[in-house]
Every structure is written in C-alpha cells, then in structure tokens.
PDB file of N, CA and C in Angstrom:
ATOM      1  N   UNK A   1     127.233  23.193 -18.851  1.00  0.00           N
ATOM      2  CA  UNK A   1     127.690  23.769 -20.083  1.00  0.00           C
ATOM      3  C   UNK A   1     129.090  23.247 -20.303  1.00  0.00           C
ATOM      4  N   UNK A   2     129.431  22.520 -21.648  1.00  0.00           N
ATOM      5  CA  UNK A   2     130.531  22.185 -21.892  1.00  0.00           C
ATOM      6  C   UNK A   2     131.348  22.221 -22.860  1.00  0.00           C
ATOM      7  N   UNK A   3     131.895  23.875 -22.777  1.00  0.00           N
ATOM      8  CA  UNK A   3     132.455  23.956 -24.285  1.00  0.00           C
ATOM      9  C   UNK A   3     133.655  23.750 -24.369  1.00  0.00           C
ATOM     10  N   UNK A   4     134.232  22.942 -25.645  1.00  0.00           N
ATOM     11  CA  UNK A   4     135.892  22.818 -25.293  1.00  0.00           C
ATOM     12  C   UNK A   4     137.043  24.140 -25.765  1.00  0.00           C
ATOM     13  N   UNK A   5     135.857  24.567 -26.256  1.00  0.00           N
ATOM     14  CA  UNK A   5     137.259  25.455 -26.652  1.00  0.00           C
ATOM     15  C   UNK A   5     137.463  26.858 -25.523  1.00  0.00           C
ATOM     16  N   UNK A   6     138.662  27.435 -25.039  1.00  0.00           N
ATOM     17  CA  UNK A   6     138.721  28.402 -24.140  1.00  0.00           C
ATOM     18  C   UNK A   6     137.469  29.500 -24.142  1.00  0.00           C
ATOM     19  N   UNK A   7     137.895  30.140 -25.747  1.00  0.00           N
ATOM     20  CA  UNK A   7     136.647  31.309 -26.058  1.00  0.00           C
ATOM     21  C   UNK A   7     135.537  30.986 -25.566  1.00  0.00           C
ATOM     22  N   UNK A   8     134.701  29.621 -26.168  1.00  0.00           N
ATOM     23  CA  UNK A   8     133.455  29.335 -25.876  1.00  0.00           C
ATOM     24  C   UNK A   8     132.930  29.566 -24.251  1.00  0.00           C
ATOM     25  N   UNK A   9     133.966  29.207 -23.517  1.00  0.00           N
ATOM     26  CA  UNK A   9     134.226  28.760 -21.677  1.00  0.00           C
ATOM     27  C   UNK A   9     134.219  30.179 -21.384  1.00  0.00           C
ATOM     28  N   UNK A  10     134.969  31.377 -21.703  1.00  0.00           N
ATOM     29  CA  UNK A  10     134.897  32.446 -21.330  1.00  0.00           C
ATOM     30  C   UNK A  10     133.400  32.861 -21.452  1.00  0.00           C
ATOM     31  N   UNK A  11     132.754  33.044 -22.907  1.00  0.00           N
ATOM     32  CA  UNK A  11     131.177  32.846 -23.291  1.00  0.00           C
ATOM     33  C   UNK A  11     130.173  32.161 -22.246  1.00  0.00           C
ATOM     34  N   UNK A  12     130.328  31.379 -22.340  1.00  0.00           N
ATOM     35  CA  UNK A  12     128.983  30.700 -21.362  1.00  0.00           C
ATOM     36  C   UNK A  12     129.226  31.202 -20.032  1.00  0.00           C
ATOM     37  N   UNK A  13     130.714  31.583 -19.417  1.00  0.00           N
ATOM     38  CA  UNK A  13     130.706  32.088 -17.874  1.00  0.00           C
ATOM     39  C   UNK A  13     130.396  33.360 -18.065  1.00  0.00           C
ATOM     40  N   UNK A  14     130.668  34.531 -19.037  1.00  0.00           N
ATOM     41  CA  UNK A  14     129.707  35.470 -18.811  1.00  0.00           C
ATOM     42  C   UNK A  14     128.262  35.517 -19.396  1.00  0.00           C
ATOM     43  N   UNK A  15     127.825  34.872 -20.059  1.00  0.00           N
ATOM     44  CA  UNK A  15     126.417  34.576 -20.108  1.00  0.00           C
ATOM     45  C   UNK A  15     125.728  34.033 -18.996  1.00  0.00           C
ATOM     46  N   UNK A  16     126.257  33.418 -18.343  1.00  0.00           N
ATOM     47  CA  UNK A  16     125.680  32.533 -17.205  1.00  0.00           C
ATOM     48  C   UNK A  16     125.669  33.793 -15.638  1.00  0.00           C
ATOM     49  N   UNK A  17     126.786  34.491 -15.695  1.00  0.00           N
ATOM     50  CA  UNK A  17     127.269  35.406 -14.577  1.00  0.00           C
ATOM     51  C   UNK A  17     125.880  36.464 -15.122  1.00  0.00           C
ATOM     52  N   UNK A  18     125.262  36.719 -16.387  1.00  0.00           N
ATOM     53  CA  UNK A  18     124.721  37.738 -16.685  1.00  0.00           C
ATOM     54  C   UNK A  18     123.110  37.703 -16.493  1.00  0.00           C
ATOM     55  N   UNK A  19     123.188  36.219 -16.631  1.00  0.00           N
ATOM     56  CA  UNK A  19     121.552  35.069 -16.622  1.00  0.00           C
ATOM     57  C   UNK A  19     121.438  34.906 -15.202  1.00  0.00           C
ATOM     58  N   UNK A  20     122.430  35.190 -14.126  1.00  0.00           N
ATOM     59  CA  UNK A  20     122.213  34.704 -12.977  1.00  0.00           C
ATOM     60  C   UNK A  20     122.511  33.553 -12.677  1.00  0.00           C
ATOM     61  N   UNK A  21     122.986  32.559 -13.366  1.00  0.00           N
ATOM     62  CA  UNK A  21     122.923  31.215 -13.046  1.00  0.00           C
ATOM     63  C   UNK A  21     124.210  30.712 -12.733  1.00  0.00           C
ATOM     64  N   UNK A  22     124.193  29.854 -12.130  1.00  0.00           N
ATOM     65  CA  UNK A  22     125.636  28.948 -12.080  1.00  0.00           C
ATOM     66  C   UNK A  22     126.268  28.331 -12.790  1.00  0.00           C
ATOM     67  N   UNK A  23     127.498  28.215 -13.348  1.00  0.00           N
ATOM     68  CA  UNK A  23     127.642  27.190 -14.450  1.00  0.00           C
ATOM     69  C   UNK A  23     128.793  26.145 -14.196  1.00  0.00           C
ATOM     70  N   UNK A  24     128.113  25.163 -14.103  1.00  0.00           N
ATOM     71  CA  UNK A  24     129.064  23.846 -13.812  1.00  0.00           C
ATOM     72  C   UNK A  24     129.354  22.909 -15.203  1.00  0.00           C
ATOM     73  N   UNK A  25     130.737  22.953 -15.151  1.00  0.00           N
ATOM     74  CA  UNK A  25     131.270  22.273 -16.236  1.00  0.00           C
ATOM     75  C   UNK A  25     131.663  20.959 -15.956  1.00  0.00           C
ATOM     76  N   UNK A  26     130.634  19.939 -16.999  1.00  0.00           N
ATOM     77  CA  UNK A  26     131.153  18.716 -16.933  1.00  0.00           C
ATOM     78  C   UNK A  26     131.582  18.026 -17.933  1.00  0.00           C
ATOM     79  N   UNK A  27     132.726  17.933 -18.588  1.00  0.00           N
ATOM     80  CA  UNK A  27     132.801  17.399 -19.555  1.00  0.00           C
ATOM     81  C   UNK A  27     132.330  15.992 -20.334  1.00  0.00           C
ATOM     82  N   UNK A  28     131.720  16.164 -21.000  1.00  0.00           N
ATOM     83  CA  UNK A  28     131.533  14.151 -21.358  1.00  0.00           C
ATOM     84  C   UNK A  28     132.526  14.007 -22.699  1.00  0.00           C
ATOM     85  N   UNK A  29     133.360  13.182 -23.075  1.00  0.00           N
ATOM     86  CA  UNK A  29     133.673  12.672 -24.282  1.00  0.00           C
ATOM     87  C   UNK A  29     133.498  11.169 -24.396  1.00  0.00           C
ATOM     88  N   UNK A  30     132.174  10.915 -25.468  1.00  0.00           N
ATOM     89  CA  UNK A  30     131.943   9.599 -25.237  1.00  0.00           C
ATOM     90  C   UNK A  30     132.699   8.466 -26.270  1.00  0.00           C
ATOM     91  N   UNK A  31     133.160   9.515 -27.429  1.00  0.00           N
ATOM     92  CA  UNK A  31     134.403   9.057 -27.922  1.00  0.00           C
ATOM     93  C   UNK A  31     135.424   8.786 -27.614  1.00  0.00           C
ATOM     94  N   UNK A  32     136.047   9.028 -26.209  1.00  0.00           N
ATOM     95  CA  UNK A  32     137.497   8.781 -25.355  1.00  0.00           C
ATOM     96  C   UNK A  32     137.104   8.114 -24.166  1.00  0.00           C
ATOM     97  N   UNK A  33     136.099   8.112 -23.926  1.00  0.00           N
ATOM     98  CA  UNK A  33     135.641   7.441 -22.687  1.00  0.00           C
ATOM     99  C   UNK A  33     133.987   6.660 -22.430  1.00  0.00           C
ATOM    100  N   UNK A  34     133.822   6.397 -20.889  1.00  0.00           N
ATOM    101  CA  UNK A  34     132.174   6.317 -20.695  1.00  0.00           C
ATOM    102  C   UNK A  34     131.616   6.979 -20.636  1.00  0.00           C
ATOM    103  N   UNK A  35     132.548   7.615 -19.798  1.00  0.00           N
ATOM    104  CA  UNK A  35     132.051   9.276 -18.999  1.00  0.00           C
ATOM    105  C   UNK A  35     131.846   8.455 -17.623  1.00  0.00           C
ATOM    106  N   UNK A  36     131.795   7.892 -17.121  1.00  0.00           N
ATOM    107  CA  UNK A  36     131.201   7.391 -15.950  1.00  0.00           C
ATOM    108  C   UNK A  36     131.863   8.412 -14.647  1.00  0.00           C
ATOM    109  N   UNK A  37     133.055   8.757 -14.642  1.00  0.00           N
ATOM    110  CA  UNK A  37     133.239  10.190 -13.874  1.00  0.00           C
ATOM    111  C   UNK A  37     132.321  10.804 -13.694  1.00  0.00           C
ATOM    112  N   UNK A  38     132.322  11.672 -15.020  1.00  0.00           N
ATOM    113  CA  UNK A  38     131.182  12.390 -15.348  1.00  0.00           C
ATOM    114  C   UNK A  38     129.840  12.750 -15.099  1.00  0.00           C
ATOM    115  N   UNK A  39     129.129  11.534 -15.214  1.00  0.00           N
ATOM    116  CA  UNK A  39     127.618  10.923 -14.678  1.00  0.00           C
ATOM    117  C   UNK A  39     127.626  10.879 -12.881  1.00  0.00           C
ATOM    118  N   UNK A  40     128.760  10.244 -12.538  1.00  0.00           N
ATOM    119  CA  UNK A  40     128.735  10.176 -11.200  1.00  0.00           C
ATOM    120  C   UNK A  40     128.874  11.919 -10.601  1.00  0.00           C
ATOM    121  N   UNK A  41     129.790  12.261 -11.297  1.00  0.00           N
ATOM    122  CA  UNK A  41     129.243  14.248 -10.991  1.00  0.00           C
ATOM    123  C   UNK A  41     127.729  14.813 -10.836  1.00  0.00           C
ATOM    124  N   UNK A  42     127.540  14.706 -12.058  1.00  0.00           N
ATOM    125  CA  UNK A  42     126.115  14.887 -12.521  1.00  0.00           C
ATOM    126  C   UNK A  42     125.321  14.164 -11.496  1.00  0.00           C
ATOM    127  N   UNK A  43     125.104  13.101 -11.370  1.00  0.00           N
ATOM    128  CA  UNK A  43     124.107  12.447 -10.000  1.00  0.00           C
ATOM    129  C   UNK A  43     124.254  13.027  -8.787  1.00  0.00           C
ATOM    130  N   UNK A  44     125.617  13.172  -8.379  1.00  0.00           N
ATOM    131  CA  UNK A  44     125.678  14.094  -7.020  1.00  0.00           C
ATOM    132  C   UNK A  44     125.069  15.056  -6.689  1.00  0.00           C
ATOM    133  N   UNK A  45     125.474  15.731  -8.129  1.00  0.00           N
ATOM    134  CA  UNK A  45     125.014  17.469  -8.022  1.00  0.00           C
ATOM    135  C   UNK A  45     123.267  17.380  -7.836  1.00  0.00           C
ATOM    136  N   UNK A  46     122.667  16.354  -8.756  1.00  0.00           N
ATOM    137  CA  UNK A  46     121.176  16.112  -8.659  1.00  0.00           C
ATOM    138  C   UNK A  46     120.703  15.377  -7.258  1.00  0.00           C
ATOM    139  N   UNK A  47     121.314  14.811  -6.685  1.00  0.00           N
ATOM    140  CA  UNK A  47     121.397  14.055  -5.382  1.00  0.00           C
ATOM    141  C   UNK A  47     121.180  15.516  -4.133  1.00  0.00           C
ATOM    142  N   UNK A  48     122.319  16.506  -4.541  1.00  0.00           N
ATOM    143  CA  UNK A  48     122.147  16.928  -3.271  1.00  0.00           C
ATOM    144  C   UNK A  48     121.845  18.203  -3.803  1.00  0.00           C
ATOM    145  N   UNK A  49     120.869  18.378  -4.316  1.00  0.00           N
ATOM    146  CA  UNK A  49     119.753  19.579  -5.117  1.00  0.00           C
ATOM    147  C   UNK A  49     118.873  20.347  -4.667  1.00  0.00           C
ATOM    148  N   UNK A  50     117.895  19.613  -3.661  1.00  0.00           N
ATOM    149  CA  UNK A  50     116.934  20.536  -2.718  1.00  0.00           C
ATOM    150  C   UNK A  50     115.998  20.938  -4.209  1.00  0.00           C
ATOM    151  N   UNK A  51     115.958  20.575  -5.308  1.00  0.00           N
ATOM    152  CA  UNK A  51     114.675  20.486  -6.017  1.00  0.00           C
ATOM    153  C   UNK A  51     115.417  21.937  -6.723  1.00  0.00           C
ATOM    154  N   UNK A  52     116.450  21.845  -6.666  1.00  0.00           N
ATOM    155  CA  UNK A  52     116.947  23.031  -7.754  1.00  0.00           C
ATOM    156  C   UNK A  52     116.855  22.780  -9.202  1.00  0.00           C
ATOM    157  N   UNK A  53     116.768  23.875 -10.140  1.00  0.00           N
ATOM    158  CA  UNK A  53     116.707  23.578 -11.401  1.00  0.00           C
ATOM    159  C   UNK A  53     118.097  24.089 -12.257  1.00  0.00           C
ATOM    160  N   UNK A  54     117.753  22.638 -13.048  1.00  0.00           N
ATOM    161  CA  UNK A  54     119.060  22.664 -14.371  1.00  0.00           C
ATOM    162  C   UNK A  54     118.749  22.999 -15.887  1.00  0.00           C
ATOM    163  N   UNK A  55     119.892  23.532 -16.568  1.00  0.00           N
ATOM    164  CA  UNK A  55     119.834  23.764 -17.803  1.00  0.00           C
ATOM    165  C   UNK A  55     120.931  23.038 -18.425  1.00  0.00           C
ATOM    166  N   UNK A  56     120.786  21.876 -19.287  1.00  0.00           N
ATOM    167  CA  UNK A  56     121.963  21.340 -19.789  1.00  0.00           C
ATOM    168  C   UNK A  56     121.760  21.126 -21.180  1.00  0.00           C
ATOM    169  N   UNK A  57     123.200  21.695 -21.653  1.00  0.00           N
ATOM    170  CA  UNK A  57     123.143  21.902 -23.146  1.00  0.00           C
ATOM    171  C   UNK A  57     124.925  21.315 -23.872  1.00  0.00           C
ATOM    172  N   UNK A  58     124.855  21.095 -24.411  1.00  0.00           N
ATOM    173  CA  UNK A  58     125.771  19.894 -25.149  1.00  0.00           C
ATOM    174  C   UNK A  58     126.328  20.808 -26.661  1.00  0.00           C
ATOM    175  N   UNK A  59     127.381  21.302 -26.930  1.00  0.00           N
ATOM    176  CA  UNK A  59     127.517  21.966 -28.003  1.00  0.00           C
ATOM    177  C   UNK A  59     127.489  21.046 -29.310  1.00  0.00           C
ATOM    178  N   UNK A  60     127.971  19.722 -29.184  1.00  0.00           N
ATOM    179  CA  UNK A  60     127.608  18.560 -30.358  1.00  0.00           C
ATOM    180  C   UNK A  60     126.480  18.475 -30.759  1.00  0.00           C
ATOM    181  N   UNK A  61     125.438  18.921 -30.068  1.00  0.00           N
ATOM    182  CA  UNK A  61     123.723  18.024 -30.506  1.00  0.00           C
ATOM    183  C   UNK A  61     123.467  17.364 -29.090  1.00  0.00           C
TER     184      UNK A  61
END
C-alpha cells in the first residue's frame, strides 16, 4: 500500500491493523525514477514468502 499523503498512511495502517494484515510500504514513482529499489524490495519480500499472500494496490490506477 502506497499512499503519499500522511492521512492516507495513517488510513491504510488502521485498515490493515483492523483486516489483520500487514502493510508494507513501497513506494514506486515512475515519474522520478525506475523504481528499481523498489522492485528489488518487492522480489525479496516474494523471494522469502513461504507461499504467503499479497494484496497490492496503487492509489494512481
């Protein structure tokens, strides 16, 4: 979940604290960057997973 604005960030951590779930923030801006940070986060986290499940949602579209 990656919202930029503070409010939104407060929002999704208690939605997420309320859903049970974890919420890991990764930012992408593909307008300022590759993201390639980013992706390399994201692969890790899927790398060392044990077949856990994700929900990823993008506030742009």
């Amino acid at each position: 979940v990656i919202p930029f604005e503070p409010y939104l960030i407060r929002k999704e951590k208690r939605n997420a604290k309320i859903a049970g779930i974890e919420l890991i923030e990764i930012p992408m801006l593909p307008w300022v960057s590759s993201n390639e940070e980013a992706i390399k986060q994201i692969e890790l986290i899927a790398s060392e997973s044990d077949n856990k499940k994700y929900y990823i949602h993008c506030y742009f579209g």
